[in-house]
Protein backbone atom coordinates (compact mmCIF):
# COMPACT_ATOMS: atom_id res chain seq x y z
CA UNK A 1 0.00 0.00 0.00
CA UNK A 2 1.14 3.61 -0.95
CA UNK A 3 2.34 5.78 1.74
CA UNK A 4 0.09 8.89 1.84
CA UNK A 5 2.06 12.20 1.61
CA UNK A 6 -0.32 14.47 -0.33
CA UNK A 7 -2.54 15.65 2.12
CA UNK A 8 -2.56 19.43 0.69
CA UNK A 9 -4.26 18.05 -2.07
CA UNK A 10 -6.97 16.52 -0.47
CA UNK A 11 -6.92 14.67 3.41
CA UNK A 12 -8.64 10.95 3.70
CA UNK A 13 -12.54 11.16 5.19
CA UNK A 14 -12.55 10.58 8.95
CA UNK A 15 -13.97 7.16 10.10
CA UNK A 16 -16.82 9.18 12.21
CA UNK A 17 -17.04 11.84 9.55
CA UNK A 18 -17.86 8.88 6.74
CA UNK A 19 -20.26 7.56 9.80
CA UNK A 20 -22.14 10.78 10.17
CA UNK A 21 -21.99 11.18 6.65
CA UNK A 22 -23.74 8.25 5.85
CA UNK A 23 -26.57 8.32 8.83
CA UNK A 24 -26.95 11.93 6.85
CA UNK A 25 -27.67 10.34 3.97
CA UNK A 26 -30.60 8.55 4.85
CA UNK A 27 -32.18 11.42 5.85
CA UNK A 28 -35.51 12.31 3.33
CA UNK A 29 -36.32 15.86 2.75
CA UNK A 30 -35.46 19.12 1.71
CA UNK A 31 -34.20 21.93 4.13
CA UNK A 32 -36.22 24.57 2.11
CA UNK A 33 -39.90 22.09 3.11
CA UNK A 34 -42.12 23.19 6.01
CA UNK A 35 -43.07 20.04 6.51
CA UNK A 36 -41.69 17.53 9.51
CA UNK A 37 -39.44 15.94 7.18
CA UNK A 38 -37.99 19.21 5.44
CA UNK A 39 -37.41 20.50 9.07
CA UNK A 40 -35.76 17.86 10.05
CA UNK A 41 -33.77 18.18 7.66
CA UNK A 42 -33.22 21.90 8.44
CA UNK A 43 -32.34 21.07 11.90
CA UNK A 44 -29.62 19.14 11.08
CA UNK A 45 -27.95 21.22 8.44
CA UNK A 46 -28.22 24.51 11.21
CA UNK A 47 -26.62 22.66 13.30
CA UNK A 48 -23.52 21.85 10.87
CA UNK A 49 -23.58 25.61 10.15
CA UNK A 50 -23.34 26.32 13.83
CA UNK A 51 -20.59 23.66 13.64
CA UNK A 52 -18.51 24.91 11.09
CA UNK A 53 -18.99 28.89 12.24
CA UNK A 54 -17.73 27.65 15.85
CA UNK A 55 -14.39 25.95 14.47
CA UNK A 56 -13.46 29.11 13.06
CA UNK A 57 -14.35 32.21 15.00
CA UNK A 58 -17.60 32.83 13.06
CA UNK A 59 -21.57 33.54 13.46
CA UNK A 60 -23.67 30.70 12.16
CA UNK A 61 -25.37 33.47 9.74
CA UNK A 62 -22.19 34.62 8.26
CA UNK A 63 -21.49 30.99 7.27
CA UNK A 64 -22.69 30.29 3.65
CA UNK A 65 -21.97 26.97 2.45
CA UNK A 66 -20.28 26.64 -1.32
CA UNK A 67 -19.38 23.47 -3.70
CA UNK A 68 -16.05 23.70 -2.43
CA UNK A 69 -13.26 26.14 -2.09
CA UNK A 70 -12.70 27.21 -5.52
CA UNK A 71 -16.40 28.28 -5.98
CA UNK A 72 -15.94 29.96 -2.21
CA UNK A 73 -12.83 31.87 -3.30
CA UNK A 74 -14.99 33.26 -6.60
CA UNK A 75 -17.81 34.21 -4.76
CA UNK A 76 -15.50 36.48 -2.25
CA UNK A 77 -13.73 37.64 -5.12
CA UNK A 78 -16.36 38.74 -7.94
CA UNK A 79 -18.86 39.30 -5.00
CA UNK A 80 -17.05 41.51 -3.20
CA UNK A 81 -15.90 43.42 -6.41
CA UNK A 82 -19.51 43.65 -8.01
CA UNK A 83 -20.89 44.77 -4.53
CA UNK A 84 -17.95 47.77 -4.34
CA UNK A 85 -18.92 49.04 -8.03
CA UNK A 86 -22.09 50.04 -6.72
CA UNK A 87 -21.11 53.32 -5.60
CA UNK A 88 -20.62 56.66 -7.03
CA UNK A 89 -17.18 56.39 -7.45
CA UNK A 90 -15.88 53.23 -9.23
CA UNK A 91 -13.23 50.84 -7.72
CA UNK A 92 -11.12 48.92 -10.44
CA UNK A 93 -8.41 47.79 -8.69
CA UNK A 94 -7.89 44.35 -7.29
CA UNK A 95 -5.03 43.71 -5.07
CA UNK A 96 -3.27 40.66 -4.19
CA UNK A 97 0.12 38.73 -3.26
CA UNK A 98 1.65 37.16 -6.12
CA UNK A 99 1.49 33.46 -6.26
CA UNK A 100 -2.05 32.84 -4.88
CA UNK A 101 -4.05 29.64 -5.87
CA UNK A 102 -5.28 29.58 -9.07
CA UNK A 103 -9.06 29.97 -7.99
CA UNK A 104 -8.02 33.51 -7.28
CA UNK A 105 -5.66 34.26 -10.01
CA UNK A 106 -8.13 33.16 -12.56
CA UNK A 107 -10.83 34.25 -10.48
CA UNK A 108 -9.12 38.35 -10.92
CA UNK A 109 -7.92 37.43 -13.81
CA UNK A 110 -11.57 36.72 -15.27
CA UNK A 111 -12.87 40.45 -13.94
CA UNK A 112 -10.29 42.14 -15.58
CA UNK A 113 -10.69 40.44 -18.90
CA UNK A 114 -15.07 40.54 -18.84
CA UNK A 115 -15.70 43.60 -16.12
CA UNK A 116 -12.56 45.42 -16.59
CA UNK A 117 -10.85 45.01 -13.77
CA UNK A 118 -7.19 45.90 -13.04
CA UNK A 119 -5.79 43.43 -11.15
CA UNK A 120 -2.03 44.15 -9.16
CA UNK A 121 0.37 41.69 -7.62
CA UNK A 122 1.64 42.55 -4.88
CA UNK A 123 5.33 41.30 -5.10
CA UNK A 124 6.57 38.92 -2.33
CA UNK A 125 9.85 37.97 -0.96
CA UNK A 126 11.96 35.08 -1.30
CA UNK A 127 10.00 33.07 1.13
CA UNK A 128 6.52 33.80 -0.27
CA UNK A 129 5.91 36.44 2.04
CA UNK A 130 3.96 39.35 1.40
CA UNK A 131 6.18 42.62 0.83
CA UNK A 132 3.63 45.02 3.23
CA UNK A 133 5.28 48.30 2.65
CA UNK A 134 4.72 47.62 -1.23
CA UNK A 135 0.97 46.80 -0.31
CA UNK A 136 0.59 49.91 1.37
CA UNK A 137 1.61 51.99 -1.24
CA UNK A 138 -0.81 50.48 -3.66
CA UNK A 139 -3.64 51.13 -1.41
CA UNK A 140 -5.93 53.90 -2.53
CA UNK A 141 -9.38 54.81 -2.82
CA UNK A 142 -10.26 52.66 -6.05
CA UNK A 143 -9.34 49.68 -4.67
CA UNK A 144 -12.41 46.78 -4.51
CA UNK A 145 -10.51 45.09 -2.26
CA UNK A 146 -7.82 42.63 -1.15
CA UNK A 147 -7.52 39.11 -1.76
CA UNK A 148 -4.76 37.40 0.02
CA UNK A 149 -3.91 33.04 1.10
CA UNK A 150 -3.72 32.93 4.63
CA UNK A 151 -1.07 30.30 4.22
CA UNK A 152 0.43 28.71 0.95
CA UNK A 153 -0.92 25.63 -0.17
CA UNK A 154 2.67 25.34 -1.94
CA UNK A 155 5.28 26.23 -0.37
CA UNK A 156 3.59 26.74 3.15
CA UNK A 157 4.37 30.31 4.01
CA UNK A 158 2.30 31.49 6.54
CA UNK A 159 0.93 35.60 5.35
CA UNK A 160 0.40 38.01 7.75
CA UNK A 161 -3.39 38.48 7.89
CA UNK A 162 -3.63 40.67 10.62
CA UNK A 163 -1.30 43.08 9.36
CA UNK A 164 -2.52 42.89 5.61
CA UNK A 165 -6.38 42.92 7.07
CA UNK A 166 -5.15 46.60 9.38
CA UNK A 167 -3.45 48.33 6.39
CA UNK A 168 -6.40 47.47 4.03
CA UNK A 169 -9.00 48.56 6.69
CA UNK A 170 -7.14 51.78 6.99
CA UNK A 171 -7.95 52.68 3.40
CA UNK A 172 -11.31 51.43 3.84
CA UNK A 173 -10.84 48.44 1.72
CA UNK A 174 -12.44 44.88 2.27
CA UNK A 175 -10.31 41.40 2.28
CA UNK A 176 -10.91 38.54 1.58
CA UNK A 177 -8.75 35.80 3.02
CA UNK A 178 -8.41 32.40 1.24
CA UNK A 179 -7.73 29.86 4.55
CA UNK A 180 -8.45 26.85 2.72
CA UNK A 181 -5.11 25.33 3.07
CA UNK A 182 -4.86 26.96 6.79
CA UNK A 183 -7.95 25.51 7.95
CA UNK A 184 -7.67 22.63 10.54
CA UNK A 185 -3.50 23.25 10.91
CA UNK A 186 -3.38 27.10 12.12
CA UNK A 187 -6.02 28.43 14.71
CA UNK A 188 -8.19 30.93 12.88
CA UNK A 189 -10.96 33.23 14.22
CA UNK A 190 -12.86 35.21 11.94
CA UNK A 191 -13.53 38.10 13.92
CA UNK A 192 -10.24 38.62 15.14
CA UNK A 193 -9.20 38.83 11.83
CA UNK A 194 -11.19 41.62 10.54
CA UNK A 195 -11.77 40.41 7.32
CA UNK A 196 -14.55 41.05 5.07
CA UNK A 197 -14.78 37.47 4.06
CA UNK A 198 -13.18 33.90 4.17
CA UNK A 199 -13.06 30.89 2.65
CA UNK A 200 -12.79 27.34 3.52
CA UNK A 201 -12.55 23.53 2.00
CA UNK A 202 -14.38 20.76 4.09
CA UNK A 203 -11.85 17.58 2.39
CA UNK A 204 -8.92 19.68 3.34
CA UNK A 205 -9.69 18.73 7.00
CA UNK A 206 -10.86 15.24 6.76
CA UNK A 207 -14.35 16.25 5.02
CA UNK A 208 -15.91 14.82 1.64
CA UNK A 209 -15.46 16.72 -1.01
CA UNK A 210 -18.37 18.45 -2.98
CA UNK A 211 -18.70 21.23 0.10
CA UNK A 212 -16.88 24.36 1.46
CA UNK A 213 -18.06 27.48 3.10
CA UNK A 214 -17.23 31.61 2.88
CA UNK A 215 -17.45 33.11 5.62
CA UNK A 216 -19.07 37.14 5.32
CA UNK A 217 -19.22 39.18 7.90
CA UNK A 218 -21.77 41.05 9.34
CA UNK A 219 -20.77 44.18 8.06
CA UNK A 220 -19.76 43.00 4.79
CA UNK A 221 -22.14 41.89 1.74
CA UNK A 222 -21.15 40.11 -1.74
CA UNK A 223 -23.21 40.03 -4.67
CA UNK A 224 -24.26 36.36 -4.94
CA UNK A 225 -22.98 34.27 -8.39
CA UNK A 226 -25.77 32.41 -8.12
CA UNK A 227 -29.68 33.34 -8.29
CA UNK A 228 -33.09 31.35 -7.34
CA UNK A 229 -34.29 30.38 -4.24
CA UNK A 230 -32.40 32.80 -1.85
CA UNK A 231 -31.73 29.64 0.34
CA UNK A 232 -28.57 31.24 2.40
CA UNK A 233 -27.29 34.83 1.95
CA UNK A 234 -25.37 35.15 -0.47
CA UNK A 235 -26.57 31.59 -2.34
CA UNK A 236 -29.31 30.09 -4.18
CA UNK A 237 -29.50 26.20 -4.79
CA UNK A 238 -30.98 23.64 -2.38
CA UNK A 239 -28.42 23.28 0.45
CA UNK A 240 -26.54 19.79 0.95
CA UNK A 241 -27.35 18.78 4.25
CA UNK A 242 -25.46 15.65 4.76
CA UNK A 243 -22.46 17.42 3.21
CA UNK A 244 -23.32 19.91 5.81
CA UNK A 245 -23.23 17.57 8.45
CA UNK A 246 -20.13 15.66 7.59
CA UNK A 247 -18.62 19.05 6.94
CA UNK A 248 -19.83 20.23 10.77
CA UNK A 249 -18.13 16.66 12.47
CA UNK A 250 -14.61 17.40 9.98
CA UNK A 251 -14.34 21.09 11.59
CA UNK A 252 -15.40 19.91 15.30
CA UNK A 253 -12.71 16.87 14.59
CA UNK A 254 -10.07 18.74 13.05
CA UNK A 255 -9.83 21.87 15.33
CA UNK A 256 -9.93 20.06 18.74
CA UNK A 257 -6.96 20.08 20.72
CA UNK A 258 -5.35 22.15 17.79
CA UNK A 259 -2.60 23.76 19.55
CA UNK A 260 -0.74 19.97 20.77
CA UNK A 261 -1.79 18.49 17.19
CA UNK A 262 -0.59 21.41 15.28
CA UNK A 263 2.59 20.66 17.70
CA UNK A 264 3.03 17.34 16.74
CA UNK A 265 2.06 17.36 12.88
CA UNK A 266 5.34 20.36 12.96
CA UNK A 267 7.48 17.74 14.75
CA UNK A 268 6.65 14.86 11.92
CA UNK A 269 7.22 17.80 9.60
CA UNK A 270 10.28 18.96 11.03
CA UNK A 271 11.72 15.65 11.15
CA UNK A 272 10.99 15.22 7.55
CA UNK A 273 12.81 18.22 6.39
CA UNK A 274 16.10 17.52 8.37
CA UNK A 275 15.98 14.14 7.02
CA UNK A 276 15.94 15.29 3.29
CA UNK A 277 18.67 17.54 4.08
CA UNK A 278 20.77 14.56 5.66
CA UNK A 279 20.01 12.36 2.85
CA UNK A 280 20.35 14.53 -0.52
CA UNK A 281 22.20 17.94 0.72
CA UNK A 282 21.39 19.41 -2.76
CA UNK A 283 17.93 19.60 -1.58
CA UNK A 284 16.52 23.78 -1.16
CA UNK A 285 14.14 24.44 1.14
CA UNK A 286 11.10 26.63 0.47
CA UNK A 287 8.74 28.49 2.13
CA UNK A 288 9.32 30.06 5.16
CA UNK A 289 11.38 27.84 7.90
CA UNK A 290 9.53 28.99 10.75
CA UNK A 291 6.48 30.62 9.88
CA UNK A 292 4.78 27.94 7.80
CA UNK A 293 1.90 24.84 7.77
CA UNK A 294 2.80 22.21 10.26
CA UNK A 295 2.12 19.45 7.72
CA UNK A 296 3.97 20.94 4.85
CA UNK A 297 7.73 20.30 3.54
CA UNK A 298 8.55 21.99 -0.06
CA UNK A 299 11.74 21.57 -1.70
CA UNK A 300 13.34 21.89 -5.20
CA UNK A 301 16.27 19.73 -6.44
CA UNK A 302 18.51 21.75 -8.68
CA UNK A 303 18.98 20.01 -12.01
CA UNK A 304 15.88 17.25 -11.12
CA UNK A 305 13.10 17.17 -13.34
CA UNK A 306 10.32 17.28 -10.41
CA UNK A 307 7.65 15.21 -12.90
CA UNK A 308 9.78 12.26 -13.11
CA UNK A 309 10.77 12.34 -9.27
CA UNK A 310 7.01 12.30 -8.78
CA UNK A 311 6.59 8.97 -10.96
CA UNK A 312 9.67 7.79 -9.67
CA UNK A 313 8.78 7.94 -5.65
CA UNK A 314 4.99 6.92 -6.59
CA UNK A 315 6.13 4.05 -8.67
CA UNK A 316 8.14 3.44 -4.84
CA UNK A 317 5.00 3.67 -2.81
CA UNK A 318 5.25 7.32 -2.24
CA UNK A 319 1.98 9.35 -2.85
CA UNK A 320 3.72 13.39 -3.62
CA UNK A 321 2.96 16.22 -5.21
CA UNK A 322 5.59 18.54 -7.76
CA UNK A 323 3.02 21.51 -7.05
CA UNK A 324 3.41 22.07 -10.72
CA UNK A 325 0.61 23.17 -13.13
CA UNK A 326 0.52 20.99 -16.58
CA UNK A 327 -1.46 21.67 -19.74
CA UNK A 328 -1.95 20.38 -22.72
CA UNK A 329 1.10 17.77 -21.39
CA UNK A 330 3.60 20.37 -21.36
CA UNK A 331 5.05 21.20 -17.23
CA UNK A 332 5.05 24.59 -16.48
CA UNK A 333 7.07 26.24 -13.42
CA UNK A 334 4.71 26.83 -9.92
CA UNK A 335 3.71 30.59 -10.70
CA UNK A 336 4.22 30.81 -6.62
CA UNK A 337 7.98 29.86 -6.80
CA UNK A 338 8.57 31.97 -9.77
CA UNK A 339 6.88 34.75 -7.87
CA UNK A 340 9.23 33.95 -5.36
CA UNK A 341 12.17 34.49 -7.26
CA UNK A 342 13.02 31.24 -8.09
CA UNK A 343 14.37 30.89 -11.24
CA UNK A 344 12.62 29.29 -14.09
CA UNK A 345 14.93 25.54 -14.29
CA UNK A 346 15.23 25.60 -10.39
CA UNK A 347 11.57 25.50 -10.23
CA UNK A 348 10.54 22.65 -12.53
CA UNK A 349 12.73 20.23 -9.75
CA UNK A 350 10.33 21.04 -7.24
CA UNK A 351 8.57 18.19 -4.76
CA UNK A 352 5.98 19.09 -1.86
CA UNK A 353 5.40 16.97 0.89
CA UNK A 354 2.70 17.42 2.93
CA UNK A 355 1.97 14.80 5.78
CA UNK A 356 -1.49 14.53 7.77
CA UNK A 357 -2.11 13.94 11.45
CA UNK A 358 -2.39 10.06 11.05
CA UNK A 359 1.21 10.53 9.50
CA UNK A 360 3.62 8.25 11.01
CA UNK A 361 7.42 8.62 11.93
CA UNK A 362 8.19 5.46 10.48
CA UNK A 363 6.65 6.69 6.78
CA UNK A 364 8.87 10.04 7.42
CA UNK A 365 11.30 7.38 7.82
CA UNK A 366 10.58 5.52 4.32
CA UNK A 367 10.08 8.65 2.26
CA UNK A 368 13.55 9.68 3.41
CA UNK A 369 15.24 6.53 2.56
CA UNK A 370 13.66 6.35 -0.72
CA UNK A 371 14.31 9.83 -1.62
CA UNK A 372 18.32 9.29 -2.83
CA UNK A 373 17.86 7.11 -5.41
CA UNK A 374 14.67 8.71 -6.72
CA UNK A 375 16.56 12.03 -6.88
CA UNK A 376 19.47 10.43 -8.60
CA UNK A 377 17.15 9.01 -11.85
CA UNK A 378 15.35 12.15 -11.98
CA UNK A 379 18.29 14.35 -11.92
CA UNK A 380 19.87 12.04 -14.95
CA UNK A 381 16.41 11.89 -16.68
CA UNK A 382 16.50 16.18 -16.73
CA UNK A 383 20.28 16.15 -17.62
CA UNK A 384 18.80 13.70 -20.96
CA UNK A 385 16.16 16.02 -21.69
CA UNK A 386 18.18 19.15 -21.57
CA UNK A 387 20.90 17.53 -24.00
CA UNK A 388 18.75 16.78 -26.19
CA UNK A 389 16.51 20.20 -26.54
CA UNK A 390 20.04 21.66 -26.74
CA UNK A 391 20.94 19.18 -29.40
CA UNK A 392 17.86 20.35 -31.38
């Protein structure tokens, strides 16, 4: 059996998650129904919401559920822009680190090509970090708003949210704060925060997938994507209840006793990277060493091909990710390393690891040992491919 080292991609349900699950399941009716039934129903999916909006800091009403992070992230993002055009004085200008997930980038990237939009990185520094002095002096006015990842789901660099939340508020300016890689590994509380909205990824934390949630505040309102029924805020579409539910036991589950588990997952993690380092001293680090997801270890491998280390350790038993885009079969560089400063060839050897709770020292242990020869093939397989392109 594969050893599971992937777990920013997506985490394995919960035994008592897939239990509640599929009780929830069973359940007939439709929350929307004023019958017994549909109430029922209702009951149980207010109770997820309460659930959820508990785990992170949040008012059951400001919790609307989604499909999933990606359709979270463009609801904060287009909703948030559309609802700041409606004044007298229009508000172009979309503001955000570079190297955020591709739900926003394409999300921006969208409004400025159908609504006119102007979207702005912000540049950040070698560590993924957002450069805050450059961030203040984009502020203005005509900015919709701010859209920033609370913490990679690359490399693992933790932002600072407060900070970016304070100098945005100053100006006046809602954010938006994409925590669905944060969620379940770094204690998060909405209103602390101060940000105008959030968003959030049940099967990052043990969940099924199919369901995810944005937070809005109280203050704050988004012009829905969606139209019909009015069934939550800022969301039409008959609500998914049992997703609801399972959703409600992953965030109970995953944010209990966070502080010692976070603790632990950063020990596994920590072990992991000073093994690589032992074992191929090539091996780069990135991300930010300190400030950065318990669970995740990101490295590149100057002059390794990162797609063939992938096949190589999976063809060993090890489930990894490069954190590469591909399309149309042609690798591209990770827009967040290159953003990063990484240069183009460094980046295409890159490897994430990212290891869960259930995570054991003894697979830390295997990956490691595995990890030489792996590293070795894949760095001759890149040295082949760039003799030949240069032989073309």
């Amino acid at each position: 059996m594969a050893i599971y080292l992937d777990h920013a991609a997506t985490t394995p349900m919960t035994p008592r998650v897939r239990e509640a699950y599929l009780e929830a399941l069973g359940v007939v009716g439709n929350p929307s129904s004023i019958h017994s039934q549909g109430q029922n129903a209702k009951r149980m999916l207010e109770e997820a919401r309460e659930r959820v909006a508990a785990s992170l800091g949040a008012d059951a009403v400001e919790v609307t559920f989604t499909s999933g992070g990606t359709e979270a992230i463009n609801l904060a993002v287009k909703g948030l822009y559309w609802e700041r055009q409606r004044g007298e004085r229009p508000r172009p200008r979309i503001l955000m680190p570079a190297g955020e997930h591709h739900a926003t980038v394409d999300a921006a990237a969208w409004l400025a090509q159908a609504q006119g939009a102007i979207v702005e990185e912000v540049p950040v520094d070698a560590v993924g970090r957002i450069d805050l002095d450059a961030l203040r002096a984009a502020l203005g006015d005509d900015v919709a708003l701010v859209t920033a990842i609370w913490a990679n789901n690359e490399v693992g660099t933790v932002q600072p949210v407060r900070e970016i939340v304070a100098l945005a508020a100053a100006e006046g300016v809602p954010v938006h704060l994409d925590a669905v890689a944060a969620y379940g590994y770094l204690p998060i509380d909405f209103h602390a925060s101060g940000a105008a909205a959030l968003s959030v990824s049940a099967h990052k934390i043990g969940g099924p997938v199919g369901i995810g949630a944005l937070l809005i505040a109280r203050s704050s309102s988004v012009t829905p994507l969606v139209h019909g029924g009015n069934q939550q805020r800022a969301r039409s579409g008959t609500q998914d209840a049992a997703g609801a539910v399972a959703f409600g036991v992953a965030a109970a589950e995953a944010t209990r006793e966070l502080g010692i588990r976070s603790g632990l997952l950063a020990a596994r993690r920590d072990r992991l990277i000073a093994g690589v380092r032992a074992a191929v001293p090539s091996a780069i680090l990135r991300g930010d060493p300190v400030d950065r997801l318990p669970g995740n270890a990101h490295f590149t491998f100057p002059g390794c091909e990162g797609d063939s280390l992938l096949f190589l350790l999976d063809v060993a038993g090890f489930s990894v990710s490069t954190g590469s885009a591909c399309q149309a079969g042609v690798p591209e560089a990770s827009h967040v390393l290159l953003g990063m400063g990484v240069s183009e060839p460094d980046a295409r050897g890159a490897l994430r690891i990212t290891i869960g709770h259930e995570t054991t020292g003894g697979e830390v242990d295997a990956f490691v040992a595995a990890l030489p020869a792996a590293v070795e093939r894949a760095t001759r397989a890149g040295l082949a491919d760039r003799v030949v392109g240069f032989g073309a």
